[in-house]
N, C-alpha and C. Protein backbone atom coordinates (compact mmCIF):
# COMPACT_ATOMS: atom_id res chain seq x y z
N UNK A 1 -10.32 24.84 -79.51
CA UNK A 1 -10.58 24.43 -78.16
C UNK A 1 -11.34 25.51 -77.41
N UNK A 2 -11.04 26.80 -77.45
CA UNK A 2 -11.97 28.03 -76.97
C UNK A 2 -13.23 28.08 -77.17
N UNK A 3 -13.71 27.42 -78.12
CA UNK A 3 -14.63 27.22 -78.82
C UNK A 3 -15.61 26.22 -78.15
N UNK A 4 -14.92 24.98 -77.76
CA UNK A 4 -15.90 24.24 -76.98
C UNK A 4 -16.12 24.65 -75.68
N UNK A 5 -15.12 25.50 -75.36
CA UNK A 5 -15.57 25.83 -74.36
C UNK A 5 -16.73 26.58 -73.88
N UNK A 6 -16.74 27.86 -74.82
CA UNK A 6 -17.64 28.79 -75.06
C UNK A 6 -19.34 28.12 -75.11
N UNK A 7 -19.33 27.12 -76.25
CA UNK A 7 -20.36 26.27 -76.39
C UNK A 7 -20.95 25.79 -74.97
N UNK A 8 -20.18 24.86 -74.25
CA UNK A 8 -20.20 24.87 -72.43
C UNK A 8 -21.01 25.86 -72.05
N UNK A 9 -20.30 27.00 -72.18
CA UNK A 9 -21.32 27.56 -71.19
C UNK A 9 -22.17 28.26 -71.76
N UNK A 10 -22.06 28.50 -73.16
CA UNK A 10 -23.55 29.47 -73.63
C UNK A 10 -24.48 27.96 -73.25
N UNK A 11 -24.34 26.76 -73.72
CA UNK A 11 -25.58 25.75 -72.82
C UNK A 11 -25.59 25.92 -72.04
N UNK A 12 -24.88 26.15 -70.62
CA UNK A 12 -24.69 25.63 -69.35
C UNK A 12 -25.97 27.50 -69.19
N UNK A 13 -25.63 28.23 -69.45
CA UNK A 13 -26.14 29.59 -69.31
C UNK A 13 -27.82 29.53 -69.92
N UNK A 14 -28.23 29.00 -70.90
CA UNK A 14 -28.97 28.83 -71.19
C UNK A 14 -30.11 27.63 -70.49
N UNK A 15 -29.31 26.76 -70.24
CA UNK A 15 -30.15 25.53 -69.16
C UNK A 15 -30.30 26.39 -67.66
N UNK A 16 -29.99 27.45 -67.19
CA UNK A 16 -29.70 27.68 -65.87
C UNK A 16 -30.83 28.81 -66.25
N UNK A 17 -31.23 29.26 -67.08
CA UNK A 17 -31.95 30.70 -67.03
C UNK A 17 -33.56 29.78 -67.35
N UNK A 18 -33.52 28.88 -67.96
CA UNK A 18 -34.71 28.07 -68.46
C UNK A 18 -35.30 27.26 -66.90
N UNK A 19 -33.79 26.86 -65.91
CA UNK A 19 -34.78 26.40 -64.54
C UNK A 19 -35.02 27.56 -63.55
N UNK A 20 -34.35 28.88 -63.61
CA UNK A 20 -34.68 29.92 -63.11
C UNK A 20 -36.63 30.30 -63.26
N UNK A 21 -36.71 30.32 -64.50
CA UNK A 21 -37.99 30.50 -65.13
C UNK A 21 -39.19 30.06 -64.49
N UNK A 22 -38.73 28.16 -65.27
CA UNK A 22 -39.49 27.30 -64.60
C UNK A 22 -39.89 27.28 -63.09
N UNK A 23 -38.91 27.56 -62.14
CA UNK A 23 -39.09 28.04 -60.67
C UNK A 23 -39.85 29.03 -60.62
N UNK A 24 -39.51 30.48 -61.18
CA UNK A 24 -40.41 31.52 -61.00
C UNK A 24 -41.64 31.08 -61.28
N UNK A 25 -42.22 30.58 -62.64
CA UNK A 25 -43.62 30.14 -63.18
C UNK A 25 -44.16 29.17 -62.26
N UNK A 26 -43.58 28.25 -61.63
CA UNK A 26 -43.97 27.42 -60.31
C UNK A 26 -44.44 27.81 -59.55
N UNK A 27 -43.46 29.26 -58.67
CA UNK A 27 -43.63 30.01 -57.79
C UNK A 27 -45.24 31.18 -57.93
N UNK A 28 -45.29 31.28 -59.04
CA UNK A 28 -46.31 32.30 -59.34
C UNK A 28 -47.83 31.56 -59.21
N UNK A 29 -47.53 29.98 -59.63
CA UNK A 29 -49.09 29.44 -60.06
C UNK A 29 -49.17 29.00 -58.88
N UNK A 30 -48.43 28.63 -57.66
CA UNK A 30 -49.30 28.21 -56.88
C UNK A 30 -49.50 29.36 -56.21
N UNK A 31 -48.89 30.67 -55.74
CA UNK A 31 -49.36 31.49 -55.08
C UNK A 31 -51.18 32.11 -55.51
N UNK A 32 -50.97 31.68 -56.98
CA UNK A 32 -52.17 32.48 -57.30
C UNK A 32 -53.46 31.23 -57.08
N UNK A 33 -52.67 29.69 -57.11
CA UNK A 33 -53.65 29.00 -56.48
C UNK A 33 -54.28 29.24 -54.71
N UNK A 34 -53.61 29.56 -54.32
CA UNK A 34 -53.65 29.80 -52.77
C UNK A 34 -54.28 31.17 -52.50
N UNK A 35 -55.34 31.88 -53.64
CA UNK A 35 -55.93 32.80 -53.86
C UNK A 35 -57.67 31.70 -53.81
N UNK A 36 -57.63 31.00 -54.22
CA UNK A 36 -58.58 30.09 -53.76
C UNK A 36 -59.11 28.88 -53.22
N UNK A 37 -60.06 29.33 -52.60
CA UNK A 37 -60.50 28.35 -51.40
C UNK A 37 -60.45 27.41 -51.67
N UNK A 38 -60.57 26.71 -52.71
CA UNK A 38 -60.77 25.33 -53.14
C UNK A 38 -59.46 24.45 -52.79
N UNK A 39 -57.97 25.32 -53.23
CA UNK A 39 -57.32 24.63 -53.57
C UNK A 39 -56.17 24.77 -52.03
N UNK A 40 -56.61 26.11 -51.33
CA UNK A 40 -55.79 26.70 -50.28
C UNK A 40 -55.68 25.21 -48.87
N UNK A 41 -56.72 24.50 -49.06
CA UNK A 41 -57.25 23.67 -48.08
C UNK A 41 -56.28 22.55 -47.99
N UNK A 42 -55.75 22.24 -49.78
CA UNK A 42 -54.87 21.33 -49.37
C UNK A 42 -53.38 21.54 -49.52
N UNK A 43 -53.46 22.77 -50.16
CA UNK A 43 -51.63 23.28 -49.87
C UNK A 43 -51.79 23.80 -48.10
N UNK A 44 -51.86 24.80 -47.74
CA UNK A 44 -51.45 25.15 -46.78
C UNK A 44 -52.13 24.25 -45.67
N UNK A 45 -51.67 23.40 -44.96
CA UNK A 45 -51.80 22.75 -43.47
C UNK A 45 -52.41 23.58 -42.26
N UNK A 46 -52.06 24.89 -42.65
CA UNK A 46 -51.77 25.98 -40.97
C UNK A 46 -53.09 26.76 -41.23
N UNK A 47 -53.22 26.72 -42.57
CA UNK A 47 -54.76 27.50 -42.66
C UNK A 47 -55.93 27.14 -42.16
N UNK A 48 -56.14 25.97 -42.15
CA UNK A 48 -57.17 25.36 -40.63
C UNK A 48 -57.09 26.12 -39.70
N UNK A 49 -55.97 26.60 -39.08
CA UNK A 49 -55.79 26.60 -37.74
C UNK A 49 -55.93 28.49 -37.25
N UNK A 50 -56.02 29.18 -38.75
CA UNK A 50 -55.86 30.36 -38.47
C UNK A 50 -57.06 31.37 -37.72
N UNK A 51 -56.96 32.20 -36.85
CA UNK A 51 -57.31 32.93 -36.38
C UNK A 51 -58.57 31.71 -34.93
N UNK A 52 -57.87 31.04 -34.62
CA UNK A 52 -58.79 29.95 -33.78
C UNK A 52 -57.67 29.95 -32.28
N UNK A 53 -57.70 30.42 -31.31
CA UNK A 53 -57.32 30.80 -30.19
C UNK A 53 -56.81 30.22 -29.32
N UNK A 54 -55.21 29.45 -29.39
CA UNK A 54 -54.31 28.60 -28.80
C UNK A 54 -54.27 28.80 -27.37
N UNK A 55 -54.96 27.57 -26.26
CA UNK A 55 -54.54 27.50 -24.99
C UNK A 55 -53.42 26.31 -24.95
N UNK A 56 -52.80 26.66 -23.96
CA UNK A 56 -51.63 26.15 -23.13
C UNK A 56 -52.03 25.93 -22.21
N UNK A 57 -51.72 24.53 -21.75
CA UNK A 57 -52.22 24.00 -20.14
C UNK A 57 -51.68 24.56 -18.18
N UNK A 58 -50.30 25.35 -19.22
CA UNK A 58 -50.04 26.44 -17.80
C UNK A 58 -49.73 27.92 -18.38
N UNK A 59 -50.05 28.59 -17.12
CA UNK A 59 -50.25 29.67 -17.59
C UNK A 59 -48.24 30.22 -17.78
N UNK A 60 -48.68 31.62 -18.47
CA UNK A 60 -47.33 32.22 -18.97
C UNK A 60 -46.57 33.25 -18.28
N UNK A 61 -47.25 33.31 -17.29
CA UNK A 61 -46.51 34.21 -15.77
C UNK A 61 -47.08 33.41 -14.77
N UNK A 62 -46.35 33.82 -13.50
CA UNK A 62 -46.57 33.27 -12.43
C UNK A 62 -47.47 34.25 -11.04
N UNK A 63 -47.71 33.39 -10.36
CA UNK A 63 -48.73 33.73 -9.69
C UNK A 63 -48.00 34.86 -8.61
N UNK A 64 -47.12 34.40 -7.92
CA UNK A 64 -46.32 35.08 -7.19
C UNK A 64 -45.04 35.49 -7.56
N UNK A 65 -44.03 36.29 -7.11
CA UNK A 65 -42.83 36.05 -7.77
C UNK A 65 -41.52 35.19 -6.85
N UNK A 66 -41.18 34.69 -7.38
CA UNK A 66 -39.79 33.58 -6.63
C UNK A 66 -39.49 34.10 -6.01
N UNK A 67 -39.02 33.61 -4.79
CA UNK A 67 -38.16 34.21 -3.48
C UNK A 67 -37.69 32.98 -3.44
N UNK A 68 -36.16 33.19 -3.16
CA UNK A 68 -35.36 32.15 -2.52
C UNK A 68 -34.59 32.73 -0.79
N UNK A 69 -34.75 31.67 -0.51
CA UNK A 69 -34.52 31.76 0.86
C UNK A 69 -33.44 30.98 1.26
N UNK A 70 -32.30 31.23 2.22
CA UNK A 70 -31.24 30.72 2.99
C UNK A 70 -31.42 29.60 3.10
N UNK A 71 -32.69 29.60 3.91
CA UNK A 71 -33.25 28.34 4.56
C UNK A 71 -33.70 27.42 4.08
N UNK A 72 -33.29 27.30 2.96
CA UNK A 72 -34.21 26.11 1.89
C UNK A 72 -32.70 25.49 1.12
N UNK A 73 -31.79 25.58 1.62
CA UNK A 73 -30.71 24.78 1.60
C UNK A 73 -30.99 23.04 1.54
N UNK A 74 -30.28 22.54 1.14
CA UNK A 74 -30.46 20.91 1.70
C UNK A 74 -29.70 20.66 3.14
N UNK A 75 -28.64 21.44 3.21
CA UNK A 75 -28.03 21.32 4.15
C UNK A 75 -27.93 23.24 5.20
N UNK A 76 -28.58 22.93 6.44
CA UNK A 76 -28.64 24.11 6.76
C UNK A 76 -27.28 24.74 7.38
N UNK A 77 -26.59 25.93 7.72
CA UNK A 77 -25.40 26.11 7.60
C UNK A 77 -24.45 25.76 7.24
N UNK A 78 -24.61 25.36 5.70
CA UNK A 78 -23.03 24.47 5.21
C UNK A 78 -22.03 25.11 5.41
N UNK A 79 -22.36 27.00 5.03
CA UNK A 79 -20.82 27.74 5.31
C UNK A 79 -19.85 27.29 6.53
N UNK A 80 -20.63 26.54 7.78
CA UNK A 80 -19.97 26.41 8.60
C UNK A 80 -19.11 25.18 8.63
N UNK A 81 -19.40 24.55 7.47
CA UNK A 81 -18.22 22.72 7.44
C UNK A 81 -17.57 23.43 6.45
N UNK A 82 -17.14 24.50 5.70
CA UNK A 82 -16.52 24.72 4.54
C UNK A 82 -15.15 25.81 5.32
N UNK A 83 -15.53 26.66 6.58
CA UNK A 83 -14.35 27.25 6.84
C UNK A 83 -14.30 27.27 8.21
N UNK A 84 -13.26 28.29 8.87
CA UNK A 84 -13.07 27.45 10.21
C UNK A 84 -13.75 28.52 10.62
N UNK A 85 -14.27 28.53 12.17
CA UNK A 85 -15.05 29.53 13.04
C UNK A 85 -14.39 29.62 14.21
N UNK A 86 -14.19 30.59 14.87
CA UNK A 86 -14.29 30.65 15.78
C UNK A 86 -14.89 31.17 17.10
N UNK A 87 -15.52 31.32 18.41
CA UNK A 87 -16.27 31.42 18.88
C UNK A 87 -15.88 33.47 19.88
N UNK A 88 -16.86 33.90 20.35
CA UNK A 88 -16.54 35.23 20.59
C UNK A 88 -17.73 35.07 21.53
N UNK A 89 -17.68 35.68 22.78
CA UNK A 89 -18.71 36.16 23.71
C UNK A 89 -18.78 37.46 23.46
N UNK A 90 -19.89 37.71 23.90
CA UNK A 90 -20.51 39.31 24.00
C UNK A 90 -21.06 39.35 25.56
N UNK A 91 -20.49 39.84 26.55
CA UNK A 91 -21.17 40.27 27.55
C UNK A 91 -21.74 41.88 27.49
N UNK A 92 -23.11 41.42 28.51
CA UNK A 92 -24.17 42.90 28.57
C UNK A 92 -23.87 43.41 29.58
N UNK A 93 -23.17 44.73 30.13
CA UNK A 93 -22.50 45.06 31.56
C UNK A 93 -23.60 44.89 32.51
N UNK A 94 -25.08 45.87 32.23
CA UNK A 94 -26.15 45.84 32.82
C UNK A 94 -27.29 45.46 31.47
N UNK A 95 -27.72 44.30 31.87
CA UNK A 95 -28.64 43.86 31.15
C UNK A 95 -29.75 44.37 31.35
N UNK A 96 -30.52 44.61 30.34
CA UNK A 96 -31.88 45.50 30.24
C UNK A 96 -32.94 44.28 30.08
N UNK A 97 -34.14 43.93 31.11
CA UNK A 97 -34.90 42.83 30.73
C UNK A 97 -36.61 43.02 29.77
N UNK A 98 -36.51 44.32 29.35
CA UNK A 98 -37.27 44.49 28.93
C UNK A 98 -37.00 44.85 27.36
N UNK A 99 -35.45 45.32 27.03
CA UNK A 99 -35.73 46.19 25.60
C UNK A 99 -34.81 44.88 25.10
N UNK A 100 -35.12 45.24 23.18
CA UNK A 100 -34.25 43.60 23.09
C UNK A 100 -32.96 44.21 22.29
N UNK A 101 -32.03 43.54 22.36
CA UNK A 101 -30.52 43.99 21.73
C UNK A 101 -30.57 42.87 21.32
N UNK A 102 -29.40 43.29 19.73
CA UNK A 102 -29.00 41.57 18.86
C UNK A 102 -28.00 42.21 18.85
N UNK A 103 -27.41 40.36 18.18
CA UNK A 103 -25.74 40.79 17.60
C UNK A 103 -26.50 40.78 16.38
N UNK A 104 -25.42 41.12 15.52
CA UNK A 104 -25.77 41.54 13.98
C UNK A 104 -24.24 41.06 13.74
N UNK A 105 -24.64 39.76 12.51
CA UNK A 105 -23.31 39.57 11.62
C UNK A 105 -23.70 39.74 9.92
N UNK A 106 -22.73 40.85 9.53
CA UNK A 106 -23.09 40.81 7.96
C UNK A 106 -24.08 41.32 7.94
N UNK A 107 -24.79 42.26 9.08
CA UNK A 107 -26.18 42.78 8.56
C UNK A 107 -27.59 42.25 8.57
N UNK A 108 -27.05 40.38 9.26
CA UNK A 108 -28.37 39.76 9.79
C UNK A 108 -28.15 39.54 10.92
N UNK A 109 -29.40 39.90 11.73
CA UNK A 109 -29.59 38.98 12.97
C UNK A 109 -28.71 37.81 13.40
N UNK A 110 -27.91 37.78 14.08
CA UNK A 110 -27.53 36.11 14.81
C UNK A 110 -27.65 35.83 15.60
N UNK A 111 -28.18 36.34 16.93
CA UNK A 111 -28.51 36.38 18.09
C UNK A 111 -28.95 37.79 18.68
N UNK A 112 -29.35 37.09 20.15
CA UNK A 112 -29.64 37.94 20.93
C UNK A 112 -29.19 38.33 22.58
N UNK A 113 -29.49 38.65 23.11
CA UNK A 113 -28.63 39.01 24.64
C UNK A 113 -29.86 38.41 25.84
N UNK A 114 -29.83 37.26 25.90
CA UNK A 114 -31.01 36.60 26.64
C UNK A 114 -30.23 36.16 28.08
N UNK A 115 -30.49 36.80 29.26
CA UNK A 115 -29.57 37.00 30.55
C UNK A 115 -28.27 37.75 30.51
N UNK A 116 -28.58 38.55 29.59
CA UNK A 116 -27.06 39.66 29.37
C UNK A 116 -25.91 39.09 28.46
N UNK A 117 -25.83 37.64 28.27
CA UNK A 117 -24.79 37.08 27.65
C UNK A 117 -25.21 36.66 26.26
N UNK A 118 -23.79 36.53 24.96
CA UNK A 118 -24.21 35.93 23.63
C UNK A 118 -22.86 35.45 23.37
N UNK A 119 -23.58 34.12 22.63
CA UNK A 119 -22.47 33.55 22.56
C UNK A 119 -22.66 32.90 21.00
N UNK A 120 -21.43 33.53 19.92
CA UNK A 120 -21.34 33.58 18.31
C UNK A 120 -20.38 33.06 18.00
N UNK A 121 -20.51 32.17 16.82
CA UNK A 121 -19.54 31.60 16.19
C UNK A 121 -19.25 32.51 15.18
N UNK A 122 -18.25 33.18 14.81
CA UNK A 122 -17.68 33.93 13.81
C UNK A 122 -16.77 33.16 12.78
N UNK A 123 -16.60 34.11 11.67
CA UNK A 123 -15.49 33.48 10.69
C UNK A 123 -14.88 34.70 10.08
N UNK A 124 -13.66 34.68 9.45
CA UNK A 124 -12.52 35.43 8.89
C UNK A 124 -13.54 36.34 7.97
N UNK A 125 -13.44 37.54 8.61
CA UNK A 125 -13.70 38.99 7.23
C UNK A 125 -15.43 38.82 7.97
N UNK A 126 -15.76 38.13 8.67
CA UNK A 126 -17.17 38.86 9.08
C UNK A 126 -17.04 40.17 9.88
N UNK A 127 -17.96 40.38 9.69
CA UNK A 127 -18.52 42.20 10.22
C UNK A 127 -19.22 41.81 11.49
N UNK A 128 -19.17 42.43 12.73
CA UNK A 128 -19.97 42.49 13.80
C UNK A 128 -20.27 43.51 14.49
N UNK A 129 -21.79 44.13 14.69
CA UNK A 129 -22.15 44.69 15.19
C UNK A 129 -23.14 44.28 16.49
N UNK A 130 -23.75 45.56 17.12
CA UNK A 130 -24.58 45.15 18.43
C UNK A 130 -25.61 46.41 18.11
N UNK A 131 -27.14 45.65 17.46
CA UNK A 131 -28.43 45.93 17.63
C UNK A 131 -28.92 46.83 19.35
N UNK A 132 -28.63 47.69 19.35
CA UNK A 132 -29.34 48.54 20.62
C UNK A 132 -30.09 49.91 20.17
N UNK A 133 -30.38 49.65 19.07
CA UNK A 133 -31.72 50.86 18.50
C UNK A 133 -32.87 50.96 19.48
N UNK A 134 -33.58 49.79 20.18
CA UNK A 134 -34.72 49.98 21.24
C UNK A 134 -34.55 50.56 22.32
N UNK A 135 -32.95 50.61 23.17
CA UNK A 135 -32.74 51.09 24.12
C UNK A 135 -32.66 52.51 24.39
N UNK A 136 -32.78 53.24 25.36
CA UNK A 136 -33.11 54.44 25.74
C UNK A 136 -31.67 54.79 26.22
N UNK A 137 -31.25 54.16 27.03
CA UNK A 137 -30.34 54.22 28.14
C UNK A 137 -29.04 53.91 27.72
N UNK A 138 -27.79 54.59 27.63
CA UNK A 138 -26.53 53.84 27.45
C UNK A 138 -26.61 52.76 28.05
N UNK A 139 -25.53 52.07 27.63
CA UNK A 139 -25.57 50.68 27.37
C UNK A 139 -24.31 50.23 26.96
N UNK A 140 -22.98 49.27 27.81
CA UNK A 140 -21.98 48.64 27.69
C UNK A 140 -21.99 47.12 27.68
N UNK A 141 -21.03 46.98 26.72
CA UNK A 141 -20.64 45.66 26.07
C UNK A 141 -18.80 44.99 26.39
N UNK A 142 -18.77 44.01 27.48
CA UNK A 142 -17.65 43.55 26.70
C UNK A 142 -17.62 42.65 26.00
N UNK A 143 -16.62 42.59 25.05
CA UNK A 143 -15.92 41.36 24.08
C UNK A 143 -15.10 40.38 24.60
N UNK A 144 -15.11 38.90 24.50
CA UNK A 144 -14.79 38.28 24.94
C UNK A 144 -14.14 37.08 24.28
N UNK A 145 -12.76 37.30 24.15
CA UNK A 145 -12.10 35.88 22.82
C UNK A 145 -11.88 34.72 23.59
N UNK A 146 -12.57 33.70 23.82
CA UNK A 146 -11.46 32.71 24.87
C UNK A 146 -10.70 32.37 24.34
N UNK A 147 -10.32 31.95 22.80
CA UNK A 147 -8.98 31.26 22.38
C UNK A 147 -7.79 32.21 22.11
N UNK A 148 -8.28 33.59 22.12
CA UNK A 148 -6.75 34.59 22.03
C UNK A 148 -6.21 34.58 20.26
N UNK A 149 -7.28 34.08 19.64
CA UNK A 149 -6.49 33.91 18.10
C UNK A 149 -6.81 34.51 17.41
N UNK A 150 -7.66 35.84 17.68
CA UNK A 150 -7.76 36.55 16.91
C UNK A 150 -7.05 38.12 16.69
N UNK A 151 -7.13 38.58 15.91
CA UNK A 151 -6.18 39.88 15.69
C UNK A 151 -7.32 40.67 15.94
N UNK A 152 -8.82 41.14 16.05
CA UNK A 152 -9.66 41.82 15.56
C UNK A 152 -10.94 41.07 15.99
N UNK A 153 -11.74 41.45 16.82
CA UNK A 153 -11.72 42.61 18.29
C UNK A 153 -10.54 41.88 19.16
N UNK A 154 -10.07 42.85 19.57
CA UNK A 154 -8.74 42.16 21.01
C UNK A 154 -10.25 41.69 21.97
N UNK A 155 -9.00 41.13 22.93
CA UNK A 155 -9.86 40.20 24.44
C UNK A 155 -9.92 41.70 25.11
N UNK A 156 -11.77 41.41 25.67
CA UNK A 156 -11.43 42.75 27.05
C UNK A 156 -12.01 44.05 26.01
N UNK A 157 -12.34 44.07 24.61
CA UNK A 157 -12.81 45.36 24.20
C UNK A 157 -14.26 45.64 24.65
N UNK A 158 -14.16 46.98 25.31
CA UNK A 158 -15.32 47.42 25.89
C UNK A 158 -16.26 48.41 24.36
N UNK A 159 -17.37 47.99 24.14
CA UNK A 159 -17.80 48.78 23.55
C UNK A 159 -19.34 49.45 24.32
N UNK A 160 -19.98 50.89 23.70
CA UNK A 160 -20.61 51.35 24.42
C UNK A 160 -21.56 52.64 23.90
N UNK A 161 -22.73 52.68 24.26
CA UNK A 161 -23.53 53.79 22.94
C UNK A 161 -24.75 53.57 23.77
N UNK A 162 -25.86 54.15 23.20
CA UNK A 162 -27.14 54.05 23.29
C UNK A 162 -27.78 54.68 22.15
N UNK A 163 -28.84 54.09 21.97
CA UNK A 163 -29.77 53.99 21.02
C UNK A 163 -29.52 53.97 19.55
N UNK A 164 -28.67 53.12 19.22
CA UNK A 164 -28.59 52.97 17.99
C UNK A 164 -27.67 51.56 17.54
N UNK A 165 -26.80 51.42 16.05
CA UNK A 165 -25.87 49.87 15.85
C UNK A 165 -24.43 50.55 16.53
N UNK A 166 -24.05 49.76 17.20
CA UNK A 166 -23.19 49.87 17.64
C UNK A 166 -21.81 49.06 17.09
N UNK A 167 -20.97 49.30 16.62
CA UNK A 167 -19.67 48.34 15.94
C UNK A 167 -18.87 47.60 16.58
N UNK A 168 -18.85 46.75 16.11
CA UNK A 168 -17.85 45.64 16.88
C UNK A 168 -16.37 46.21 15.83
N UNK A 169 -16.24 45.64 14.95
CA UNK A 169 -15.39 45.76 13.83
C UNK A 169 -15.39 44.13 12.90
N UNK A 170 -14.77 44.38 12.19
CA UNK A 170 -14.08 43.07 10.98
C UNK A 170 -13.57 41.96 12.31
N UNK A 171 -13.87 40.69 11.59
CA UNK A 171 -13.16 39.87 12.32
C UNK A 171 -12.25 39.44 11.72
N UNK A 172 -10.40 39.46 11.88
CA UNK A 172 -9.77 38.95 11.93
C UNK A 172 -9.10 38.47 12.55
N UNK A 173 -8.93 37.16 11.76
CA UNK A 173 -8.00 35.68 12.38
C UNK A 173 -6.09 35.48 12.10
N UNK A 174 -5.64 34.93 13.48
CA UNK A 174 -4.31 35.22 13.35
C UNK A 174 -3.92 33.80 11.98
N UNK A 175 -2.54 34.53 11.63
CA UNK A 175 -2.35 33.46 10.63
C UNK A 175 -2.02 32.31 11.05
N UNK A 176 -2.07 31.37 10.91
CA UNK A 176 -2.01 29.82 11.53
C UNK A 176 -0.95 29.25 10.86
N UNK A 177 0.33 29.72 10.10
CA UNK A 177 1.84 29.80 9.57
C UNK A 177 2.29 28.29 10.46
C-alpha cells in the first residue's frame, strides 16, 4: 500500500514540474514576441497609447483655495434654536461719537455701541469682551442683566480702560434645577 502511494505522488510531482515548465516556456515566447513590432500590436492593447499625452477635461488643482464661511449656512444662526440665550446690555457711560467700540463675543465682532447702548444675546461659556483699541480717552461701561439669571457678569458691573480689549468675563448661567 506505501507503494501506491509513493507512485501518487512521484506522478503527481512529475505532472506539476512538466506544467511549471510549460508556463515558464509560455512565459518566455511571448515576452520575446513582444520584442517585435509585428506581433507587439496585437498582444499589448496599451502600446498604442504609449508616450501620447493624456488630457482631462478639468483641471487637477484649483484656481483659488476653499474658504468656507459662517455665512453660507442654509440656515443663518442655527446655534441660536439649538441652546438657550440670554440677553445682556452694555451701556457707554460717555459715548464717544466719533471713535468706534464693539462688543466682541468669542473673538468676533457682535456689535457695536451706536448711541452709547448694545444690546447682545449671549449663551452659556461665551467669552465677552469690549473693542476700545481706537479710543484715546478712558472710557466706562456698565453691564446690564435684566433677567438676574445669570451668575457671571453680576447686574451693575462697571467695567473701564482706555485704549485697548477690555474684559467682560465668561458667561455664566444660573442652574435652572
Amino acid at each position: 500500500m506505501d507503494k501506491s502511494k509513493d507512485n501518487w505522488m512521484v506522478r503527481s510531482e512529475s505532472i506539476l514540474l512538466r506544467i511549471i515548465a510549460i508556463c515558464m516556456m509560455t512565459l518566455i515566447f511571448s515576452q520575446l514576441l513582444l520584442l517585435r513590432d509585428e506581433t507587439r500590436s496585437y498582444l499589448s492593447k496599451v502600446d498604442k497609447m504609449e508616450g501620447e499625452q493624456l488630457n482631462t477635461a478639468m483641471p487637477l488643482y484649483a484656481d483659488t483655495p476653499l474658504q468656507i464661511k459662517e455665512e453660507t449656512t442654509a440656515i443663518k444662526n442655527y446655534q441660536s434654536m439649538l441652546r438657550k440665550s440670554k440677553v445682556i446690555l452694555l451701556h457707554m457711560v460717555k459715548p464717544s461719537a466719533n471713535a468706534k467700540v464693539y462688543v466682541v463675543v468669542n473673538g468676533k465682532r457682535a456689535s457695536d455701541f451706536i448711541n452709547g447702548n448694545s444690546k447682545i444675546s449671549v449663551y452659556d461659556g461665551d467669552y465677552l469682551e469690549i473693542d476700545a483699541s481706537e479710543l484715546e480717552q478712558p472710557i466706562q461701561f456698565i453691564i446690564k442683566v435684566p433677567e438676574k439669571d445669570l451668575l457671571s457678569p453680576v447686574d451693575g458691573l462697571i467695567v473701564e480702560g482706555s485704549k485697548g480689549i477690555l474684559t467682560v468675563g465668561k458667561i455664566k448661567f444660573k442652574d435652572e434645577y
